[in-house]
PDB file of N, CA and C in Angstrom:
ATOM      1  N   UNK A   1     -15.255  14.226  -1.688  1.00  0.00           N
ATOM      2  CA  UNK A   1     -15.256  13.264  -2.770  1.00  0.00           C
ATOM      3  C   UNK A   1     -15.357  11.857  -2.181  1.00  0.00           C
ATOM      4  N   UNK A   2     -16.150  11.165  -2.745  1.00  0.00           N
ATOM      5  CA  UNK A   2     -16.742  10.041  -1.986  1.00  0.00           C
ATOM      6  C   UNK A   2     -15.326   9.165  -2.611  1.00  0.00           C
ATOM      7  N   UNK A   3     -15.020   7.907  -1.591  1.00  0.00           N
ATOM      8  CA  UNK A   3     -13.813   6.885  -1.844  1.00  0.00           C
ATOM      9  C   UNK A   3     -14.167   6.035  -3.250  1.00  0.00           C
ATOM     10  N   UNK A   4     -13.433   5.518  -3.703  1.00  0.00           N
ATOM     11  CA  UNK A   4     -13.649   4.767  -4.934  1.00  0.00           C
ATOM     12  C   UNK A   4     -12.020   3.570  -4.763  1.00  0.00           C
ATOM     13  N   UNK A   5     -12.320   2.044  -5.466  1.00  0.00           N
ATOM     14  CA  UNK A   5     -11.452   1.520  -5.800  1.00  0.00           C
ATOM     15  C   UNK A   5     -11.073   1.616  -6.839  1.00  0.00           C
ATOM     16  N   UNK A   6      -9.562   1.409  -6.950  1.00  0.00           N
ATOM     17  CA  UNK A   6      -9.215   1.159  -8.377  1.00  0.00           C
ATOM     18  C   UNK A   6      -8.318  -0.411  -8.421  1.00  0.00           C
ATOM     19  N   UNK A   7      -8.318  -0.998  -9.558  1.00  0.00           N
ATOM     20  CA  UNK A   7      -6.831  -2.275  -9.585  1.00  0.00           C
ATOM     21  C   UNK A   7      -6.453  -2.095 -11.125  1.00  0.00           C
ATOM     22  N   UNK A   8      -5.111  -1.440 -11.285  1.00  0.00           N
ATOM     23  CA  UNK A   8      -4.607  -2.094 -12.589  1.00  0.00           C
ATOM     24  C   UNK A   8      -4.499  -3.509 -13.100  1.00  0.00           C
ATOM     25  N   UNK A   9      -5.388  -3.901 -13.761  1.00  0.00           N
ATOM     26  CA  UNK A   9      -5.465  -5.262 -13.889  1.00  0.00           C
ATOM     27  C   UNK A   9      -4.035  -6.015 -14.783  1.00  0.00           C
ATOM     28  N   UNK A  10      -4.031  -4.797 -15.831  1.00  0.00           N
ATOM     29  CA  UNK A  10      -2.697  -5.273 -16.729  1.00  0.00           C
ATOM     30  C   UNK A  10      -2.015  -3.640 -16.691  1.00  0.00           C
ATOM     31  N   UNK A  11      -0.629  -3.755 -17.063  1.00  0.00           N
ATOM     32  CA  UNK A  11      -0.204  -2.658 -17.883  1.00  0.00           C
ATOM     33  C   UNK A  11       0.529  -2.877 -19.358  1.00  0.00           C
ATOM     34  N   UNK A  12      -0.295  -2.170 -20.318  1.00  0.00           N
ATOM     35  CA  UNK A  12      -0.074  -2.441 -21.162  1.00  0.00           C
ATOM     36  C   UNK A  12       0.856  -1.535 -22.144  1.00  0.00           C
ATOM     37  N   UNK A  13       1.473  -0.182 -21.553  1.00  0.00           N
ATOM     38  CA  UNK A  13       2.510   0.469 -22.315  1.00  0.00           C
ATOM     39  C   UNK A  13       2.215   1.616 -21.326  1.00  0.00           C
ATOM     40  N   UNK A  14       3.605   2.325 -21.325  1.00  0.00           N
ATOM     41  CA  UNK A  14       4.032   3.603 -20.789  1.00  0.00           C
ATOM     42  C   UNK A  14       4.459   4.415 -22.186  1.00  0.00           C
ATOM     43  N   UNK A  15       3.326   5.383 -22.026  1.00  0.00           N
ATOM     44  CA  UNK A  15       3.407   6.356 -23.283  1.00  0.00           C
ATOM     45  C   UNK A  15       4.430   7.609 -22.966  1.00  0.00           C
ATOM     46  N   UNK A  16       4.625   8.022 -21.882  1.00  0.00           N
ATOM     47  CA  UNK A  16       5.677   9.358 -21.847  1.00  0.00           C
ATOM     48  C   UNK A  16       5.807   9.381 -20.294  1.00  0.00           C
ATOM     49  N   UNK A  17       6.950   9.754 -20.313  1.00  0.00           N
ATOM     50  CA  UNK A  17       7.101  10.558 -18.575  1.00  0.00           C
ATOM     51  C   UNK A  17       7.352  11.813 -18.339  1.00  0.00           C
ATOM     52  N   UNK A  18       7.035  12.494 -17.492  1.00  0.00           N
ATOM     53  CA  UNK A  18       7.044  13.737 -17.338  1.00  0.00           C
ATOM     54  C   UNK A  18       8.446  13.691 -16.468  1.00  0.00           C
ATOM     55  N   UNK A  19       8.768  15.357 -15.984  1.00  0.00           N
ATOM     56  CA  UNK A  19      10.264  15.475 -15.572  1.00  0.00           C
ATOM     57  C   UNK A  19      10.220  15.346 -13.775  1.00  0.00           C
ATOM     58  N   UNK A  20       9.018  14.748 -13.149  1.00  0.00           N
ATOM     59  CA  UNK A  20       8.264  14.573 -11.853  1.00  0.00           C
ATOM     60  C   UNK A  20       8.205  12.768 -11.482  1.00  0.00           C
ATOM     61  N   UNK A  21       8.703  12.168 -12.392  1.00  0.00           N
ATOM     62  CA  UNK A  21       8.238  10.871 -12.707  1.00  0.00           C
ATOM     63  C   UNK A  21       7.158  10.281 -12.988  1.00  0.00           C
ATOM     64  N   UNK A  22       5.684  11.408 -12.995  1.00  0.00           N
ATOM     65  CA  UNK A  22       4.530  10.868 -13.414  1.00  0.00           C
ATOM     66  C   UNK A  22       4.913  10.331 -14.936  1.00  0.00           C
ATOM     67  N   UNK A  23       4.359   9.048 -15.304  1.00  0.00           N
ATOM     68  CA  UNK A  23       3.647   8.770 -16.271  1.00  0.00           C
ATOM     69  C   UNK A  23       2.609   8.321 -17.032  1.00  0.00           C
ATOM     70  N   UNK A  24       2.416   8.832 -18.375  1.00  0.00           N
ATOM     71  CA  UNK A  24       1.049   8.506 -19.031  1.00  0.00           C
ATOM     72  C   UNK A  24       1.184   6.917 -19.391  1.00  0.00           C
ATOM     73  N   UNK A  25       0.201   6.503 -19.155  1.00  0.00           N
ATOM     74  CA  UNK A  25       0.406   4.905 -19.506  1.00  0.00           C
ATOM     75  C   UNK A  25      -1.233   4.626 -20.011  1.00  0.00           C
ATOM     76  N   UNK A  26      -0.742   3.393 -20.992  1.00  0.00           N
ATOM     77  CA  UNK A  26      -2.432   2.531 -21.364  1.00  0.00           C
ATOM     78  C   UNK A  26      -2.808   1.762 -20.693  1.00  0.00           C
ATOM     79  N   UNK A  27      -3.489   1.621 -19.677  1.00  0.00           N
ATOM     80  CA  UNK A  27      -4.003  -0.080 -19.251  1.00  0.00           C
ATOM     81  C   UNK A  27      -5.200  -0.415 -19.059  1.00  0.00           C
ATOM     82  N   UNK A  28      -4.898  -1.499 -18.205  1.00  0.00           N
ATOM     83  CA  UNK A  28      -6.688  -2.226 -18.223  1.00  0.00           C
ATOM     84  C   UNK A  28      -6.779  -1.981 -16.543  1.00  0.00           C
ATOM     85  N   UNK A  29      -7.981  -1.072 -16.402  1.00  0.00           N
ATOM     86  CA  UNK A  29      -8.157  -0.928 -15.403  1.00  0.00           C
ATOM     87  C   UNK A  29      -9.797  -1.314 -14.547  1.00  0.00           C
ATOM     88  N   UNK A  30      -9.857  -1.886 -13.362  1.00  0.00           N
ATOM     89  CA  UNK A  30     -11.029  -2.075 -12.695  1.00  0.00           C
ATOM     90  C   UNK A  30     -11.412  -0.897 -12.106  1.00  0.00           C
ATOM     91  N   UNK A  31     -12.017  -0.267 -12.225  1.00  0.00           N
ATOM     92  CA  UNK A  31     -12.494   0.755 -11.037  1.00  0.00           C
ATOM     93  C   UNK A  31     -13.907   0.182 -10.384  1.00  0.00           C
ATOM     94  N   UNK A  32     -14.099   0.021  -8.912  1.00  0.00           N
ATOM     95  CA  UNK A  32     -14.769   0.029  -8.257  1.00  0.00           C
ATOM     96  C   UNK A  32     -15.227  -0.829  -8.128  1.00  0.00           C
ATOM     97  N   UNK A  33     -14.385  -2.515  -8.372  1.00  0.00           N
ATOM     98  CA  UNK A  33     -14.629  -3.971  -8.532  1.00  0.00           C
ATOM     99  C   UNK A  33     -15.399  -3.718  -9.780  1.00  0.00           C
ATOM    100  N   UNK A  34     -15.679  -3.387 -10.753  1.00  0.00           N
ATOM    101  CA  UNK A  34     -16.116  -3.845 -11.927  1.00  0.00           C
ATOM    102  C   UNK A  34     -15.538  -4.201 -13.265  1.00  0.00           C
ATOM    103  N   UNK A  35     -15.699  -4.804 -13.966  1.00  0.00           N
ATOM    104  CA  UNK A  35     -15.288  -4.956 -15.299  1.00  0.00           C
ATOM    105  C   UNK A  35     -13.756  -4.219 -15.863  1.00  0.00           C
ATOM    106  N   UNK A  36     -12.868  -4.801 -16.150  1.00  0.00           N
ATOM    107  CA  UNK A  36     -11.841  -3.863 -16.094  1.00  0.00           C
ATOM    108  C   UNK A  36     -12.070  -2.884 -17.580  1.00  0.00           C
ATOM    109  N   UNK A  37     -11.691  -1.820 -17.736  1.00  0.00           N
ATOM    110  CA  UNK A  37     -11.730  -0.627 -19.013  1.00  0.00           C
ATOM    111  C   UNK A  37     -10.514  -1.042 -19.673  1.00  0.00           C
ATOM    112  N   UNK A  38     -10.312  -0.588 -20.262  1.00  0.00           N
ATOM    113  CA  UNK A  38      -8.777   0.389 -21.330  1.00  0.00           C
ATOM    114  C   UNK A  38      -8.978   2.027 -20.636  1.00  0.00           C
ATOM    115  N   UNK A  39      -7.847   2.265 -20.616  1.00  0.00           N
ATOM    116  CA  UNK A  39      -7.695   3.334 -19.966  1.00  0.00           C
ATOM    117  C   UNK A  39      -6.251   3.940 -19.783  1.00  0.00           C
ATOM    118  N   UNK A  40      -6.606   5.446 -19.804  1.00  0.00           N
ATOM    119  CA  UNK A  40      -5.201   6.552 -20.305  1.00  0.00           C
ATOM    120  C   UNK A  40      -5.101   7.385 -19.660  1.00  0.00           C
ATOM    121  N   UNK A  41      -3.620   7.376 -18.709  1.00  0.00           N
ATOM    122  CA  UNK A  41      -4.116   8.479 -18.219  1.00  0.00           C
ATOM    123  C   UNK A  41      -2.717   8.323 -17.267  1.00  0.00           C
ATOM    124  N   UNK A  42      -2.018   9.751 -16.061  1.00  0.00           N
ATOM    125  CA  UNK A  42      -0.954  10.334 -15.919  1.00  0.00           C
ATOM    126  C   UNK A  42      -1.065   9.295 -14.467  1.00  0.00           C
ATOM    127  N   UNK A  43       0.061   8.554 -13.847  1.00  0.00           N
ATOM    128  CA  UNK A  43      -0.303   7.787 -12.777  1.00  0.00           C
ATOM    129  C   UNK A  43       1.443   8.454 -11.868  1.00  0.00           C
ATOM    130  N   UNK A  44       1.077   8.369 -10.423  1.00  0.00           N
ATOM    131  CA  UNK A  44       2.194   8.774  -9.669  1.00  0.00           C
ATOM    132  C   UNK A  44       3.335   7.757  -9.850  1.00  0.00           C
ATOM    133  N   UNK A  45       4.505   8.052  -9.492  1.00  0.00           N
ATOM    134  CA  UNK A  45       5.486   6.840  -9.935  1.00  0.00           C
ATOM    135  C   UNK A  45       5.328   5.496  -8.733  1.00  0.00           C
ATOM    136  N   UNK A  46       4.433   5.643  -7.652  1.00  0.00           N
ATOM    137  CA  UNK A  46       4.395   4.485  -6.994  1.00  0.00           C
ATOM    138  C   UNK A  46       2.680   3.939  -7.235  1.00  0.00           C
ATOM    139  N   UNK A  47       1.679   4.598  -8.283  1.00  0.00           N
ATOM    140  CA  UNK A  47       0.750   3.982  -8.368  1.00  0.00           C
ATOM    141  C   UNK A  47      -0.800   4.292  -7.398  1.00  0.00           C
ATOM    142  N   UNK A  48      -0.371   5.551  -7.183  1.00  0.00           N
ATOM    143  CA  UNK A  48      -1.306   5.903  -5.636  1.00  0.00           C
ATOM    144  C   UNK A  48      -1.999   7.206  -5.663  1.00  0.00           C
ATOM    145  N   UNK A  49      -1.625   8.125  -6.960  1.00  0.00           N
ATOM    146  CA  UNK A  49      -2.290   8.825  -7.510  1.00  0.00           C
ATOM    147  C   UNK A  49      -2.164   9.460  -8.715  1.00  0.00           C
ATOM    148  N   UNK A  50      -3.092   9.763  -9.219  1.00  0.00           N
ATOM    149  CA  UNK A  50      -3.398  10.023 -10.307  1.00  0.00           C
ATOM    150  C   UNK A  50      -4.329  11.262 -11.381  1.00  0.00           C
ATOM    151  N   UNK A  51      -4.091  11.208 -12.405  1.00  0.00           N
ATOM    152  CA  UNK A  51      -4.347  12.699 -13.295  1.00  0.00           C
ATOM    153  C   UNK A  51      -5.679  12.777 -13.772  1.00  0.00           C
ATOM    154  N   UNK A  52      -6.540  13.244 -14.320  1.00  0.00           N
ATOM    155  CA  UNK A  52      -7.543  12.635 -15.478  1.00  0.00           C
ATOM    156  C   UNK A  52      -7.407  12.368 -16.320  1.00  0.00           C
ATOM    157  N   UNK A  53      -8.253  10.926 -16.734  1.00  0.00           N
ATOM    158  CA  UNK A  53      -7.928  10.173 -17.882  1.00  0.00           C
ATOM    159  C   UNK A  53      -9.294   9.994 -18.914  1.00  0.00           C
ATOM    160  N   UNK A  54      -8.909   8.967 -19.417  1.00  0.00           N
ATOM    161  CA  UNK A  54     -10.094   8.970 -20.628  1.00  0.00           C
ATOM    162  C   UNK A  54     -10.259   6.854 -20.361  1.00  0.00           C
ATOM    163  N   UNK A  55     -11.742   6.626 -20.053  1.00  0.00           N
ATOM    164  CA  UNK A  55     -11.633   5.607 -19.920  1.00  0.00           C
ATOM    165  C   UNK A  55     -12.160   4.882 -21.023  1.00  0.00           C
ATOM    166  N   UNK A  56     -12.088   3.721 -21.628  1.00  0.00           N
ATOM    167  CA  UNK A  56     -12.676   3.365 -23.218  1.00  0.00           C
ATOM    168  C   UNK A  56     -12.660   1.764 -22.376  1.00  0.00           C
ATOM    169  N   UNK A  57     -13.957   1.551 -23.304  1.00  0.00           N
ATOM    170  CA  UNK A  57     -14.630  -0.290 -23.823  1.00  0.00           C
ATOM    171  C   UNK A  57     -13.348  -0.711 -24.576  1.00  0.00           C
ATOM    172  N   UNK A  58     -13.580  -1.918 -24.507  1.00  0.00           N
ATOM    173  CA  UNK A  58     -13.369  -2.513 -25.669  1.00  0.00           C
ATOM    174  C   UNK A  58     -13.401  -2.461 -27.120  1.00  0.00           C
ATOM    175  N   UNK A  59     -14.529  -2.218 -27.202  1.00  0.00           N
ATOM    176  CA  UNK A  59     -15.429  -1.663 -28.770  1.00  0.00           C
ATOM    177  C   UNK A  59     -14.618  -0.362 -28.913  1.00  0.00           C
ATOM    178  N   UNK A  60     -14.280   0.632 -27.827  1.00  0.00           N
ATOM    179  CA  UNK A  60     -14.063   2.168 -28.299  1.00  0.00           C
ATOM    180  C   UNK A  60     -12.754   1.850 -28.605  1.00  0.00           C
ATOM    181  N   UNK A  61     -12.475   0.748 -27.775  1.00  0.00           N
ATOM    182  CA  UNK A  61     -10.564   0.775 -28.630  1.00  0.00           C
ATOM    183  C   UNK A  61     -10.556   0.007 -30.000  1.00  0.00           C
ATOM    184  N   UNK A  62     -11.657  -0.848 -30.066  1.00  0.00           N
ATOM    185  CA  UNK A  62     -11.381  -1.590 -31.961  1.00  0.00           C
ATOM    186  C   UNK A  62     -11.572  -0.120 -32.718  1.00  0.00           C
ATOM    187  N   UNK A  63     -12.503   0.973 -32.319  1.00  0.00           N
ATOM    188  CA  UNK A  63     -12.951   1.781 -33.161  1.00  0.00           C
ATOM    189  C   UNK A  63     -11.101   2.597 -33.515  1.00  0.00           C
ATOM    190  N   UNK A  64     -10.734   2.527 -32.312  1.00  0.00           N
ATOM    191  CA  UNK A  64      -9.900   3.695 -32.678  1.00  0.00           C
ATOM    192  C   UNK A  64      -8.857   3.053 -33.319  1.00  0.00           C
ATOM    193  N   UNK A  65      -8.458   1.849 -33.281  1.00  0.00           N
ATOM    194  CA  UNK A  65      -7.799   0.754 -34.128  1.00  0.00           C
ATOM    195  C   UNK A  65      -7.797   1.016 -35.584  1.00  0.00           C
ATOM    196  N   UNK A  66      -9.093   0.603 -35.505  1.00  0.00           N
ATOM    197  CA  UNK A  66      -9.325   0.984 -36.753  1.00  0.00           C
ATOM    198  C   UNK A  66      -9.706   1.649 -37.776  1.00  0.00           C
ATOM    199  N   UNK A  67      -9.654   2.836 -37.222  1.00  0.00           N
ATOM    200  CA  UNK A  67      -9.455   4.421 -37.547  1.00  0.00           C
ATOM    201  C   UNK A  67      -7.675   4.632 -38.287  1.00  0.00           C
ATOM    202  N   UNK A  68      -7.513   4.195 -37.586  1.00  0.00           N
ATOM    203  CA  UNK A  68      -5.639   4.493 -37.355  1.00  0.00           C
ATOM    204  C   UNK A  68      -5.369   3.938 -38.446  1.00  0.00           C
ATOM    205  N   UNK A  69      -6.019   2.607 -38.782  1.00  0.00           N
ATOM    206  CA  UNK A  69      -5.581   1.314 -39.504  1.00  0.00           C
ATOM    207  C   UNK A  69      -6.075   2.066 -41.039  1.00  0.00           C
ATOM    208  N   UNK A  70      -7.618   2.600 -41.065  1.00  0.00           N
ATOM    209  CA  UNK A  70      -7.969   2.816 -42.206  1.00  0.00           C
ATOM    210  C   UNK A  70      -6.945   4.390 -42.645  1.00  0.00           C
ATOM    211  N   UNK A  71      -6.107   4.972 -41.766  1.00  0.00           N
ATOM    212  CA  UNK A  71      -5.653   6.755 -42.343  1.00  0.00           C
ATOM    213  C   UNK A  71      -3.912   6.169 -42.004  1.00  0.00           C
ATOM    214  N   UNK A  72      -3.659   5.196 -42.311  1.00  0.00           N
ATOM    215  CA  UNK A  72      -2.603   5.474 -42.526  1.00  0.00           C
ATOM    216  C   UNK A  72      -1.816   6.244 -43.816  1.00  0.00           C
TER     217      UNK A  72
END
């Protein structure tokens, strides 16, 4: 597997922890010096590895915003 960077740029909420100390968290993440994402996903408790996640735009998070917003 070829190397890749990552930088949490922000963290923006810790959604659950597991009984290992991993947790799922939302943030804004750079991968590979580019543009930082929104992004979800299970991180080690010192930040150094990690689960598969789901990475989203900007746009994919207004969508899901406002999804939420319109079914309440």
């Amino acid at each position: 597997m070829a190397d890749f960077k990552f930088e949490i740029v922000k963290n923006i909420a810790v959604l659950s922890e597991n009984a290992k100390g991993w947790t799922k968290e939302f943030n804004l993440v750079s991968w590979n010096e580019r543009p930082a994402k929104y992004d979800i996903r299970e991180w080690s408790p010192d930040h150094k590895m990690m689960g598969k996640g789901v990475t989203l735009t900007e746009e994919e998070v207004g969508l899901i915003i406002k999804g939420l917003n319109e079914n309440k």
